[in-house]
PDB file of N, CA and C in Angstrom:
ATOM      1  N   UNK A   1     123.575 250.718 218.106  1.00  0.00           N
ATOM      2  CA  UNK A   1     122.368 251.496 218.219  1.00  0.00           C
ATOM      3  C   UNK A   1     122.508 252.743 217.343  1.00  0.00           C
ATOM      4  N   UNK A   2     121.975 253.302 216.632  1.00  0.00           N
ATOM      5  CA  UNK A   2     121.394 254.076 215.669  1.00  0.00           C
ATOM      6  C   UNK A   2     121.346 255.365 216.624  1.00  0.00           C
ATOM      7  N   UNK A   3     121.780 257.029 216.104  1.00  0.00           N
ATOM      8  CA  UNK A   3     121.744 257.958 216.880  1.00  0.00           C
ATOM      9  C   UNK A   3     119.965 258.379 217.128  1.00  0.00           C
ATOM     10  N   UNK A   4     119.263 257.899 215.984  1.00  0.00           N
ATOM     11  CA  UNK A   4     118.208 258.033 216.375  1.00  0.00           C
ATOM     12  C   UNK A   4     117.443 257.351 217.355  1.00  0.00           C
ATOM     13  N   UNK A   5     117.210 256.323 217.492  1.00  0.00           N
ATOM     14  CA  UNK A   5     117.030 255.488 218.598  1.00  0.00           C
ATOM     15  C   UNK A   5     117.590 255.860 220.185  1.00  0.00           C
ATOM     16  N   UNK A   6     118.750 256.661 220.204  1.00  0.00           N
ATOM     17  CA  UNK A   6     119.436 256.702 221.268  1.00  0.00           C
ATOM     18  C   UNK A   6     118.809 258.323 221.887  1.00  0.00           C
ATOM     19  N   UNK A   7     118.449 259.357 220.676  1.00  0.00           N
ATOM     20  CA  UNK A   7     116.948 259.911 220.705  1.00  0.00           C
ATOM     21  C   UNK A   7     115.853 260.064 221.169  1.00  0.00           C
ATOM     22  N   UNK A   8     115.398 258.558 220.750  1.00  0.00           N
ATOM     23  CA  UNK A   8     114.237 258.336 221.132  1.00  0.00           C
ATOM     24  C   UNK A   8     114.248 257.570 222.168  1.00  0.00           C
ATOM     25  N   UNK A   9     115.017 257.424 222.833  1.00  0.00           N
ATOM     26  CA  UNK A   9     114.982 256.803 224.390  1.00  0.00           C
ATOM     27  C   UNK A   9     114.560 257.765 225.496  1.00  0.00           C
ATOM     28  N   UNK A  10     115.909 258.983 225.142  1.00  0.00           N
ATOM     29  CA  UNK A  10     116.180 260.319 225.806  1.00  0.00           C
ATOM     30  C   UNK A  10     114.658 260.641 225.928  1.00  0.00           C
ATOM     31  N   UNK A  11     114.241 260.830 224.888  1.00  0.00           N
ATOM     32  CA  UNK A  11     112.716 261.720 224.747  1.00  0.00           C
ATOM     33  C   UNK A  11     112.193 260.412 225.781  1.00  0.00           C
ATOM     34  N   UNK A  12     112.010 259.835 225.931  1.00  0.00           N
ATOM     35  CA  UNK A  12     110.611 258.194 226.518  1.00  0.00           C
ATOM     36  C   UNK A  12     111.646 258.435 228.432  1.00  0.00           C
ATOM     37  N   UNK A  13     112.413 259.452 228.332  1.00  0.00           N
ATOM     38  CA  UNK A  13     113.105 258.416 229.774  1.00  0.00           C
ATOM     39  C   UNK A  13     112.559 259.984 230.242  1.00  0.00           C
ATOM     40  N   UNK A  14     112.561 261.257 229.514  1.00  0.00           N
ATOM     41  CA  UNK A  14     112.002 262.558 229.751  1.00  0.00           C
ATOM     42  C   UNK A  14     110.168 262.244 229.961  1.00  0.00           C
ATOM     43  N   UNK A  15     109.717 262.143 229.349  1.00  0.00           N
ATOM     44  CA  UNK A  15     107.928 261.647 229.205  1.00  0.00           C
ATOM     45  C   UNK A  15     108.361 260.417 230.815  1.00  0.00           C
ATOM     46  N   UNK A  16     108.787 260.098 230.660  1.00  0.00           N
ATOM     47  CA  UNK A  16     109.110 259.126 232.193  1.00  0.00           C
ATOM     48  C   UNK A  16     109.430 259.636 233.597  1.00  0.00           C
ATOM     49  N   UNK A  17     110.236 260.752 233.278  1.00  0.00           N
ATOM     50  CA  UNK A  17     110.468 261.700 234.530  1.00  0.00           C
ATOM     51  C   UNK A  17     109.041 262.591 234.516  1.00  0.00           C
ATOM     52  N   UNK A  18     108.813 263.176 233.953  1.00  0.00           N
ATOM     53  CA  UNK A  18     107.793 264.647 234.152  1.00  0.00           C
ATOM     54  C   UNK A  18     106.591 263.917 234.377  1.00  0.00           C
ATOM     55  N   UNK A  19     106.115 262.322 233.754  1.00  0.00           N
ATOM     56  CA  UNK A  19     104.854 262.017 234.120  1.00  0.00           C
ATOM     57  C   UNK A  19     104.953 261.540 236.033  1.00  0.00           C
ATOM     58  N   UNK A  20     105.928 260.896 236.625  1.00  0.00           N
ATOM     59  CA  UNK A  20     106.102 260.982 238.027  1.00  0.00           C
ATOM     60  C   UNK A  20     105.957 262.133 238.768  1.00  0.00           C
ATOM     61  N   UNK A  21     106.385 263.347 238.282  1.00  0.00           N
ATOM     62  CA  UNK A  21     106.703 264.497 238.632  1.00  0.00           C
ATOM     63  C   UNK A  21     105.165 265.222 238.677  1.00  0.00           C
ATOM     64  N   UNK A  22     104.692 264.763 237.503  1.00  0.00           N
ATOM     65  CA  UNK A  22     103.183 265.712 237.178  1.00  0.00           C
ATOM     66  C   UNK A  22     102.197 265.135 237.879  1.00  0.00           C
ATOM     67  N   UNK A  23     101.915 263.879 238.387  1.00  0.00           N
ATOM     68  CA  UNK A  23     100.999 263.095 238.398  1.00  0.00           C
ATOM     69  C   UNK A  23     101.720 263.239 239.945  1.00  0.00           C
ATOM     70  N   UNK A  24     102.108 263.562 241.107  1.00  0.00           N
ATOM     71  CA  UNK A  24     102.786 263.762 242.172  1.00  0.00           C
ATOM     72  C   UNK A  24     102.415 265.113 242.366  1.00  0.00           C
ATOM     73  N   UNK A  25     102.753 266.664 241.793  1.00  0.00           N
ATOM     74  CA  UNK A  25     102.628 267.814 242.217  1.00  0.00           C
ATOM     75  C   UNK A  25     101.327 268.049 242.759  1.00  0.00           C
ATOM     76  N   UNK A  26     100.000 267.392 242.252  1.00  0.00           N
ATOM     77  CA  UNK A  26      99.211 267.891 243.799  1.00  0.00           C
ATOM     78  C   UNK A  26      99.187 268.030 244.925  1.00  0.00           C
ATOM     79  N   UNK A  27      99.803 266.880 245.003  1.00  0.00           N
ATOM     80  CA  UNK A  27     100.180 266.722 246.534  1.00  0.00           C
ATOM     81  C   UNK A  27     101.019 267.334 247.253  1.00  0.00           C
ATOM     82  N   UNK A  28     102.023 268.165 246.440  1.00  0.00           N
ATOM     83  CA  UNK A  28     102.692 269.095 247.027  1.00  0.00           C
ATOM     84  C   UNK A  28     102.160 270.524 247.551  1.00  0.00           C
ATOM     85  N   UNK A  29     100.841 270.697 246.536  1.00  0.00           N
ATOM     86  CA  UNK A  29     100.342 271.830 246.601  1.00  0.00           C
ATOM     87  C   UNK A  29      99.060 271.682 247.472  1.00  0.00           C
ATOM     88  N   UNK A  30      98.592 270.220 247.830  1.00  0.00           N
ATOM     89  CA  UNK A  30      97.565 270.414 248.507  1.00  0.00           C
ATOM     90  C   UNK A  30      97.277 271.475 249.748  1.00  0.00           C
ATOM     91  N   UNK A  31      98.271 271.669 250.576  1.00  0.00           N
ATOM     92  CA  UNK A  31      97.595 272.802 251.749  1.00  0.00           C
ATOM     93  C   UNK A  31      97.575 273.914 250.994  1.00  0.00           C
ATOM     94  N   UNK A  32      98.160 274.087 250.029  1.00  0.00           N
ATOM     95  CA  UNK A  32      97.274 275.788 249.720  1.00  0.00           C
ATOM     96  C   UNK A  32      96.226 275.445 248.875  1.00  0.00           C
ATOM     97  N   UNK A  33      95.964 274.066 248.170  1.00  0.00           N
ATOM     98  CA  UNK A  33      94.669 274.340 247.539  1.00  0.00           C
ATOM     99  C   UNK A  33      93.756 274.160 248.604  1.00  0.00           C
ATOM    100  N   UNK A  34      93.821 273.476 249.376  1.00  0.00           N
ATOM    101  CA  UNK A  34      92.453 272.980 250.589  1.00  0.00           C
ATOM    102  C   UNK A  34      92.352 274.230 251.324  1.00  0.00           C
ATOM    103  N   UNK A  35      93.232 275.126 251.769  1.00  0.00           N
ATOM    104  CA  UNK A  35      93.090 276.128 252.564  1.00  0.00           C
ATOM    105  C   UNK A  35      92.766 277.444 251.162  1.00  0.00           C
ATOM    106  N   UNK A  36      92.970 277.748 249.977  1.00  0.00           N
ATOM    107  CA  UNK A  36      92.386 278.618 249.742  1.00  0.00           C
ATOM    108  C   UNK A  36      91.021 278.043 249.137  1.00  0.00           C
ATOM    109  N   UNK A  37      90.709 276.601 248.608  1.00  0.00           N
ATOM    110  CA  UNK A  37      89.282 276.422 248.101  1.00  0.00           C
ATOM    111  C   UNK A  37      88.337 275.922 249.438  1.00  0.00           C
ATOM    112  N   UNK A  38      89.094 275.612 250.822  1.00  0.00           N
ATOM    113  CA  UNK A  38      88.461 275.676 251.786  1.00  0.00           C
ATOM    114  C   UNK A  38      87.926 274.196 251.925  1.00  0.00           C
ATOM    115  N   UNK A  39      88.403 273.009 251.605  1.00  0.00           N
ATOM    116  CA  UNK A  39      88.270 271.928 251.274  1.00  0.00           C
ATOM    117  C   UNK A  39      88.973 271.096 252.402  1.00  0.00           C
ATOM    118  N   UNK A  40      87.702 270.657 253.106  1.00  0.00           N
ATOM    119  CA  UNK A  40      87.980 269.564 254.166  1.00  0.00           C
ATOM    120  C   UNK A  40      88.877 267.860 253.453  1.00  0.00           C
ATOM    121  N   UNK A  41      89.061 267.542 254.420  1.00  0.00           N
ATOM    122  CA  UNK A  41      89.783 266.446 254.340  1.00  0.00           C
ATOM    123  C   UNK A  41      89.702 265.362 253.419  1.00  0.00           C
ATOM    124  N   UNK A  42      88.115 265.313 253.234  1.00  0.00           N
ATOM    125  CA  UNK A  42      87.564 264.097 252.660  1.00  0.00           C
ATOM    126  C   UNK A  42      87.389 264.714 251.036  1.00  0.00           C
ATOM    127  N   UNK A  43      87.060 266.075 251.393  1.00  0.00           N
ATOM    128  CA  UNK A  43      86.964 266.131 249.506  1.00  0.00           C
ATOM    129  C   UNK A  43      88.425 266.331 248.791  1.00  0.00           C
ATOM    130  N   UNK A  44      89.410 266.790 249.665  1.00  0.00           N
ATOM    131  CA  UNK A  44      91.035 267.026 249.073  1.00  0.00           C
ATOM    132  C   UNK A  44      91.367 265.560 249.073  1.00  0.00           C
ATOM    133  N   UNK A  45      91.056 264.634 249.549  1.00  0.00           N
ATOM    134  CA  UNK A  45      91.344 262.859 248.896  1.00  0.00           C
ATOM    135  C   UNK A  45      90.397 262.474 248.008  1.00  0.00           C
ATOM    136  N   UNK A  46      89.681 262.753 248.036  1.00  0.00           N
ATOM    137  CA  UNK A  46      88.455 262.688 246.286  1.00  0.00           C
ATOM    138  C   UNK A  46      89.808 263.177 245.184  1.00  0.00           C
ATOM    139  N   UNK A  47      89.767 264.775 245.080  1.00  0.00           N
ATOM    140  CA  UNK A  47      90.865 265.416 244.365  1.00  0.00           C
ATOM    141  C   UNK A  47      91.812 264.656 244.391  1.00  0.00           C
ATOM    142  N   UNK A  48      93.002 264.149 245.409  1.00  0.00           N
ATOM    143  CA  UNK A  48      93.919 263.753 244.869  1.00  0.00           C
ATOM    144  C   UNK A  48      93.831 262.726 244.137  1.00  0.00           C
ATOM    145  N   UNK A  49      92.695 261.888 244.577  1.00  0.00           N
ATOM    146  CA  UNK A  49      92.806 260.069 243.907  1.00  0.00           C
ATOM    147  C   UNK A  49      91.979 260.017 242.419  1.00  0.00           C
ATOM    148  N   UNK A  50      91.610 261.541 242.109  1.00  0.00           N
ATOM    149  CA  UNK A  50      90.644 261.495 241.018  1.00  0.00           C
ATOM    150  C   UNK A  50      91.574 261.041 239.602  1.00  0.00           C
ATOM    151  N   UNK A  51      92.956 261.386 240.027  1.00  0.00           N
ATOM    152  CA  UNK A  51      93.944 260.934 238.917  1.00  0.00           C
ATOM    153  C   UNK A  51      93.808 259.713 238.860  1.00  0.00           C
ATOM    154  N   UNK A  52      93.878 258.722 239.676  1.00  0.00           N
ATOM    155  CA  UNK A  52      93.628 257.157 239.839  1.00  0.00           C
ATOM    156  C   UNK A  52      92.829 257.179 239.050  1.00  0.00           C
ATOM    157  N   UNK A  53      91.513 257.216 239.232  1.00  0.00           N
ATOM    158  CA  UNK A  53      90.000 256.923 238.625  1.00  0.00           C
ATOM    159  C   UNK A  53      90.550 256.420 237.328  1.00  0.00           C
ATOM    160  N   UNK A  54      90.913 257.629 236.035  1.00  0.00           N
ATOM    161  CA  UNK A  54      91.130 257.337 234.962  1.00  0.00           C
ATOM    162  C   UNK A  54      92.550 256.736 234.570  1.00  0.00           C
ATOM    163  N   UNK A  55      93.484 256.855 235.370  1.00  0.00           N
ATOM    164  CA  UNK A  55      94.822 256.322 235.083  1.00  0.00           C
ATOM    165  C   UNK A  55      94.792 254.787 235.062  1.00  0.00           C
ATOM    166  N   UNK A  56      94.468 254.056 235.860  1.00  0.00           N
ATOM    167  CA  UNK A  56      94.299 253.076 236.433  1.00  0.00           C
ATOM    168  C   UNK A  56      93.182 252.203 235.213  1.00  0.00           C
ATOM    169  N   UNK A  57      92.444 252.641 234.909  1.00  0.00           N
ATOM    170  CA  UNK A  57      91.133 252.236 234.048  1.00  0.00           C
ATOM    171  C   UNK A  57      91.620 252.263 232.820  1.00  0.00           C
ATOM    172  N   UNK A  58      91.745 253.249 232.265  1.00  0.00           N
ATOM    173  CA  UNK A  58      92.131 253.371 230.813  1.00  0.00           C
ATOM    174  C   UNK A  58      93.455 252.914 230.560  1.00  0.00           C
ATOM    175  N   UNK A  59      94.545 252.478 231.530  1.00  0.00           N
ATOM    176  CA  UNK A  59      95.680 251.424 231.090  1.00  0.00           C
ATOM    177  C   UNK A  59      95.088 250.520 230.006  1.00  0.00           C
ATOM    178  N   UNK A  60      94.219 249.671 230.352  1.00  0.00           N
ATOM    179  CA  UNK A  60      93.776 248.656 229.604  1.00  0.00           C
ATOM    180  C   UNK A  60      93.455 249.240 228.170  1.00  0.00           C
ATOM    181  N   UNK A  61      92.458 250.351 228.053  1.00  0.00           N
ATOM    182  CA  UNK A  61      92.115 250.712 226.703  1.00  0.00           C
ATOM    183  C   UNK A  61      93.669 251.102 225.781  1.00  0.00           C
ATOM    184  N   UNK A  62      94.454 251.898 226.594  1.00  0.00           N
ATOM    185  CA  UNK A  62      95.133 252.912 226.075  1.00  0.00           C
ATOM    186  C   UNK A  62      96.430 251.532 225.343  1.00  0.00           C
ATOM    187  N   UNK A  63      96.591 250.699 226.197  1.00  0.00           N
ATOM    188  CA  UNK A  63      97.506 248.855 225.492  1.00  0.00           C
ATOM    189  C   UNK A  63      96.368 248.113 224.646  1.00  0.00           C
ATOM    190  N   UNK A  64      94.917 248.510 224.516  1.00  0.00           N
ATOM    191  CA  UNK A  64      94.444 247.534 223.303  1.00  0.00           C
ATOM    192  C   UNK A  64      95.103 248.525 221.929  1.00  0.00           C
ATOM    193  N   UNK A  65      94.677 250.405 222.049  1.00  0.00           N
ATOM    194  CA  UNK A  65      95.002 251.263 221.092  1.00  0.00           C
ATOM    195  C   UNK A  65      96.738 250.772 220.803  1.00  0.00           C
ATOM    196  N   UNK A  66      97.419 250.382 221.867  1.00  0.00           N
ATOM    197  CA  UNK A  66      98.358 250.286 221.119  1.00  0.00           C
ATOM    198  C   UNK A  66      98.971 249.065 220.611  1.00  0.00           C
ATOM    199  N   UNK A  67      98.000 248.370 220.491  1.00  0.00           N
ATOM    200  CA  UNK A  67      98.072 246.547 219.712  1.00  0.00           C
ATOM    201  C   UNK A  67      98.080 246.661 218.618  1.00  0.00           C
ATOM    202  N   UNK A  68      96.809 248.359 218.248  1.00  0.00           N
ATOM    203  CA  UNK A  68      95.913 248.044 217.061  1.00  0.00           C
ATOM    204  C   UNK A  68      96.471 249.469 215.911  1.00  0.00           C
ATOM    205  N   UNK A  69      96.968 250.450 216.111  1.00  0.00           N
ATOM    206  CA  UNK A  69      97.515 251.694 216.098  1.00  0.00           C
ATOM    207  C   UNK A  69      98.842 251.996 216.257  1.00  0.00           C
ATOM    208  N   UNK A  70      99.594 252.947 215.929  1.00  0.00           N
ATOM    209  CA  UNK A  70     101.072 252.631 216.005  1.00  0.00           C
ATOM    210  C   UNK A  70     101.426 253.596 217.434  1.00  0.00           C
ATOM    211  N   UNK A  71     102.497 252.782 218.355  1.00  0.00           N
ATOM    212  CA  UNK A  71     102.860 252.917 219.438  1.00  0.00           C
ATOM    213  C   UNK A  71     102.852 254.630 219.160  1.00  0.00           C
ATOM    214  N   UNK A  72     103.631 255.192 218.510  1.00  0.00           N
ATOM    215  CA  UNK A  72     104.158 256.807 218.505  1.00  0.00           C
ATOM    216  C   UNK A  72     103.157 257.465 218.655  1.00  0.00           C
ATOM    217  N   UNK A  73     101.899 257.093 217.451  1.00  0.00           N
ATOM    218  CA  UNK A  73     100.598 257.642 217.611  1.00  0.00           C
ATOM    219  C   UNK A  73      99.931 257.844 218.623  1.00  0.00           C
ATOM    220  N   UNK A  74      99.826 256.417 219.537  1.00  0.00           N
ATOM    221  CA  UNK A  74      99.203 256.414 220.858  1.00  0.00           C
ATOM    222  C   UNK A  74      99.884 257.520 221.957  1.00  0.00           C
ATOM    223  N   UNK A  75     101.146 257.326 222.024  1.00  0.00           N
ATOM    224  CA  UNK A  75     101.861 258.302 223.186  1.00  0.00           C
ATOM    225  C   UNK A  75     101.745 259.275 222.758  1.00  0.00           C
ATOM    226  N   UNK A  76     101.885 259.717 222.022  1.00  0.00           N
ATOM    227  CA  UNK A  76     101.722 261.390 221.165  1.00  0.00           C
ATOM    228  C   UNK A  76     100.157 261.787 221.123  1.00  0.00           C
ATOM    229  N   UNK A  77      99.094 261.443 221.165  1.00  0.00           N
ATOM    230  CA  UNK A  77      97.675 262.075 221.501  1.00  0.00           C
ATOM    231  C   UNK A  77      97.622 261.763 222.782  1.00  0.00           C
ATOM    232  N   UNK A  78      97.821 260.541 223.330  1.00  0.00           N
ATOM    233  CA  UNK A  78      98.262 261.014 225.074  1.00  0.00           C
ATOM    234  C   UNK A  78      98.923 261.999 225.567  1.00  0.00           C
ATOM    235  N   UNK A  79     100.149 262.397 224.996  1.00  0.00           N
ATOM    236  CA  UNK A  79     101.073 263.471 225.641  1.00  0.00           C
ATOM    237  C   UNK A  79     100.283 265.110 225.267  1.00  0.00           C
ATOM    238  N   UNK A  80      99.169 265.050 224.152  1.00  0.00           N
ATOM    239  CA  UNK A  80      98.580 266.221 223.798  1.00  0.00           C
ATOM    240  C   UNK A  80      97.521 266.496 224.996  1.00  0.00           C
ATOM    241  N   UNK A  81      96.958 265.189 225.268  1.00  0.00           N
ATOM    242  CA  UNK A  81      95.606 265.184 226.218  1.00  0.00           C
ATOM    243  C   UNK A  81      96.171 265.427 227.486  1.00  0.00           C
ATOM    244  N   UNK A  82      97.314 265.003 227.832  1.00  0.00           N
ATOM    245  CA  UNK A  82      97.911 265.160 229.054  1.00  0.00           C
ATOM    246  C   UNK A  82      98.340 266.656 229.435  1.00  0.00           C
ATOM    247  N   UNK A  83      98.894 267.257 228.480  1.00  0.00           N
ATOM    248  CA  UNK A  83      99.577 268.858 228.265  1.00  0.00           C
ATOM    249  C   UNK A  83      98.422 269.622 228.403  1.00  0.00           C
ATOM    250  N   UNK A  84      96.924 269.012 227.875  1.00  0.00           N
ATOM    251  CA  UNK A  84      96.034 270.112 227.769  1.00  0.00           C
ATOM    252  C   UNK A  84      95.564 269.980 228.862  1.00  0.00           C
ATOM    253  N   UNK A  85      95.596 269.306 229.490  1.00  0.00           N
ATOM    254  CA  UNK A  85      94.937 268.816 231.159  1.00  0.00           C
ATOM    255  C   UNK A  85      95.507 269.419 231.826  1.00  0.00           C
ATOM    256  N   UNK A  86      97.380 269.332 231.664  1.00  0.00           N
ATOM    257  CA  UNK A  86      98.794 270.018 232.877  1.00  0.00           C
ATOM    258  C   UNK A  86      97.966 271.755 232.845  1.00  0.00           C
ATOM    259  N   UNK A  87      98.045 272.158 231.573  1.00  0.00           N
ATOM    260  CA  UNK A  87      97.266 273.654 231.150  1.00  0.00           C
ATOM    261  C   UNK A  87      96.738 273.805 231.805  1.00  0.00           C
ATOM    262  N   UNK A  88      94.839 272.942 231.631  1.00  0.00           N
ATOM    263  CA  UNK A  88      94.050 273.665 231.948  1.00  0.00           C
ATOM    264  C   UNK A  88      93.718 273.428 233.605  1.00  0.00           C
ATOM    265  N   UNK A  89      94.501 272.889 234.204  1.00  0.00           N
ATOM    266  CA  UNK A  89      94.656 273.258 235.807  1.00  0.00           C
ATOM    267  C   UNK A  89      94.983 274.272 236.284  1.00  0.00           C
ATOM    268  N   UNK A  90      95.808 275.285 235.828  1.00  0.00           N
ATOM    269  CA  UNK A  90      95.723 276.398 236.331  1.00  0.00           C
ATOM    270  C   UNK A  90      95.133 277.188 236.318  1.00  0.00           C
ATOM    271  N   UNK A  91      93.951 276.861 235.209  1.00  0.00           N
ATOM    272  CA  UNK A  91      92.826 278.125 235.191  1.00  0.00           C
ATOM    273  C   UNK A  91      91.492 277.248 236.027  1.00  0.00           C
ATOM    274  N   UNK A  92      91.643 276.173 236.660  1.00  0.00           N
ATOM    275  CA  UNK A  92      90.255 275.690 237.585  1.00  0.00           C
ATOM    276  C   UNK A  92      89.973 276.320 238.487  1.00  0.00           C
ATOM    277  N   UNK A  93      89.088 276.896 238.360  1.00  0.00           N
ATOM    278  CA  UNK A  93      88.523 277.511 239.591  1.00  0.00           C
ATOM    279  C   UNK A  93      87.868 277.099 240.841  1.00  0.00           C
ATOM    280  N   UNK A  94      87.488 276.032 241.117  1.00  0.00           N
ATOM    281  CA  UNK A  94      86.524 275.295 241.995  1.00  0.00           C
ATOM    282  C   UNK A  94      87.294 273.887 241.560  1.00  0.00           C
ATOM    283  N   UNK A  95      86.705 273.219 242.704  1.00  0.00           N
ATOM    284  CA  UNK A  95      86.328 271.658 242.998  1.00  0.00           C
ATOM    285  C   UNK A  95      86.257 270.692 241.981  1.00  0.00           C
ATOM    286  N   UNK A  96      85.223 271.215 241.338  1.00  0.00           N
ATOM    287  CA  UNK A  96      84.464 270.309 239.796  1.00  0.00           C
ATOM    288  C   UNK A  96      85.330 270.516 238.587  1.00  0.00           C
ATOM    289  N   UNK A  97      86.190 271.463 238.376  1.00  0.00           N
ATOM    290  CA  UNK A  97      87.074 271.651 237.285  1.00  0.00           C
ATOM    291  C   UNK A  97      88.352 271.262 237.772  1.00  0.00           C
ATOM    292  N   UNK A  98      88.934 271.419 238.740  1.00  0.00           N
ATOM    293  CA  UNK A  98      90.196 270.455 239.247  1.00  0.00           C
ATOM    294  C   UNK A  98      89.832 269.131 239.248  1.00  0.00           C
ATOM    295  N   UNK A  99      88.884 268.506 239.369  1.00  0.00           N
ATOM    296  CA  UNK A  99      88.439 266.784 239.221  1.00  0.00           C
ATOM    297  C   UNK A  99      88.626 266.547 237.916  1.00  0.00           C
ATOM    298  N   UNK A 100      87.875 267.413 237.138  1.00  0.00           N
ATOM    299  CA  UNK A 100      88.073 267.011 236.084  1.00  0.00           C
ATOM    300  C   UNK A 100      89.002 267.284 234.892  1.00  0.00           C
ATOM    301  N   UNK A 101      89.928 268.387 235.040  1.00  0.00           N
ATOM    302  CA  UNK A 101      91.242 267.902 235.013  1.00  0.00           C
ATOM    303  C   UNK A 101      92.170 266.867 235.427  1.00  0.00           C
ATOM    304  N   UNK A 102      92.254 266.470 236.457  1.00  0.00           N
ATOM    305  CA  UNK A 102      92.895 265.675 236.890  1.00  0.00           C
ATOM    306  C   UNK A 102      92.276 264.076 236.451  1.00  0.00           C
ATOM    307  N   UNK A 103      91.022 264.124 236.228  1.00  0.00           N
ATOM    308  CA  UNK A 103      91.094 262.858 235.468  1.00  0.00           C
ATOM    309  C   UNK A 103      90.917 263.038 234.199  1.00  0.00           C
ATOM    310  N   UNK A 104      90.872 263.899 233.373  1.00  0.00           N
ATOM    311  CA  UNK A 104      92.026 264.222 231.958  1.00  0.00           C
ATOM    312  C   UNK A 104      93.550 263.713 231.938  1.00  0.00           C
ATOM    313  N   UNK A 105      93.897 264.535 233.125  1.00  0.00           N
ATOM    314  CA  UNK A 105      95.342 264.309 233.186  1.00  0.00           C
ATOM    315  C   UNK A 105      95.683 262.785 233.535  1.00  0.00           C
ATOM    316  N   UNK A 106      95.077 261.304 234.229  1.00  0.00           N
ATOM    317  CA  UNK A 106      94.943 260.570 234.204  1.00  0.00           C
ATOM    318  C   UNK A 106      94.867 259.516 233.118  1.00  0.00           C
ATOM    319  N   UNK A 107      93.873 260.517 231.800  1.00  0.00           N
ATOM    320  CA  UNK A 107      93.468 259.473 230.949  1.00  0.00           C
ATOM    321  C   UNK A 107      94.624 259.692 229.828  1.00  0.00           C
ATOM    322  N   UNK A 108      95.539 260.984 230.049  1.00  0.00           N
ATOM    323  CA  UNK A 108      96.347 260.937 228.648  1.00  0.00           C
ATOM    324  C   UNK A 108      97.896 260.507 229.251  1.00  0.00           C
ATOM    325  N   UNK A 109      97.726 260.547 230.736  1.00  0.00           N
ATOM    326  CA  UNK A 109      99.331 259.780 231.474  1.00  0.00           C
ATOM    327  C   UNK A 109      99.482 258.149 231.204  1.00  0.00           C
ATOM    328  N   UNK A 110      97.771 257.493 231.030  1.00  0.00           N
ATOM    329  CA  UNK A 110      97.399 256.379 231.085  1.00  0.00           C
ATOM    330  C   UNK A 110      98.305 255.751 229.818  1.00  0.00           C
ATOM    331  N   UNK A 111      98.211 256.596 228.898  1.00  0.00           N
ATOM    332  CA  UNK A 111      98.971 255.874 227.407  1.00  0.00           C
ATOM    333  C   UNK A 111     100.708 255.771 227.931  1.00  0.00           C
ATOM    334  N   UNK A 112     101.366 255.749 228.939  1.00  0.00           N
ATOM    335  CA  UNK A 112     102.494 255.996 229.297  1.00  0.00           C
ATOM    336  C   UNK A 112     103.134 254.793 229.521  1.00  0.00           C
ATOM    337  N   UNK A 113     102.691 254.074 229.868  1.00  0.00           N
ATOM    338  CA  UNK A 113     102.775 252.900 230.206  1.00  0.00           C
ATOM    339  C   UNK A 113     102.925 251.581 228.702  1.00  0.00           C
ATOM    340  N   UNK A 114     102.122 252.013 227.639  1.00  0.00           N
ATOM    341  CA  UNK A 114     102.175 251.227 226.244  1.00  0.00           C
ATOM    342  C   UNK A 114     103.563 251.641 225.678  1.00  0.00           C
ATOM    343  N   UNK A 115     104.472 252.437 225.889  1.00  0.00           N
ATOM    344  CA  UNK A 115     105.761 252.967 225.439  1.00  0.00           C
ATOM    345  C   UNK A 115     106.628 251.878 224.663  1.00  0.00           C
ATOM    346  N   UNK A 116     106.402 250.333 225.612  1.00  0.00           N
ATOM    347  CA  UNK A 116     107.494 249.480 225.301  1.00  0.00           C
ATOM    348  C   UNK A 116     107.084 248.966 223.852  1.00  0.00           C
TER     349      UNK A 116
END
């Protein structure tokens, strides 16, 4: 194996840890988001599963892009869309901008999976 290759594993097994890790931390934080945005039961499971919505869906698109496009390309504007999503969660203020972060953050984790 080539030192580069052995590289580029390191980097894919890192993008492998932090996307479990990232795509998980709501849920750690849910009682202080529900108790400071004041968010009953049913809308803090909207929020958490809103990552599903697009993760889950765009698998399929994100493995045709990488049939047709080169693998590096695909994970690398995923990992941009994903970073700008991780970002812009901390500045959501309400309900409607944490959703829709989180299914940002969904649609650029989604390319994670085309790696092989």
């Amino acid at each position: 194996m080539r030192p580069r290759n052995g590289t580029l594993i390191g980097l894919l097994v890192a993008v492998a840890v932090i996307n479990y890790i990232d795509r998980g931390s709501l849920s750690v934080a849910a009682p202080a988001i529900s108790a400071e945005m004041h968010l009953d039961p049913e809308r803090m499971g909207v929020l958490l599963s809103a990552f599903f919505w697009s993760y889950a869906a765009l698998q399929f698109v994100a493995g045709w892009l990488a049939d047709r496009f080169s693998v590096i390309w695909v994970l690398a504007v995923g990992l941009v869309v994903w970073a700008a999503a991780t970002f812009s969660t901390g500045f959501a203020g309400g309900l409607a901008a944490l959703m829709v972060c989180r299914v940002v953050l969904g649609a650029g984790e989604s390319v994670h999976e085309t790696r092989m």
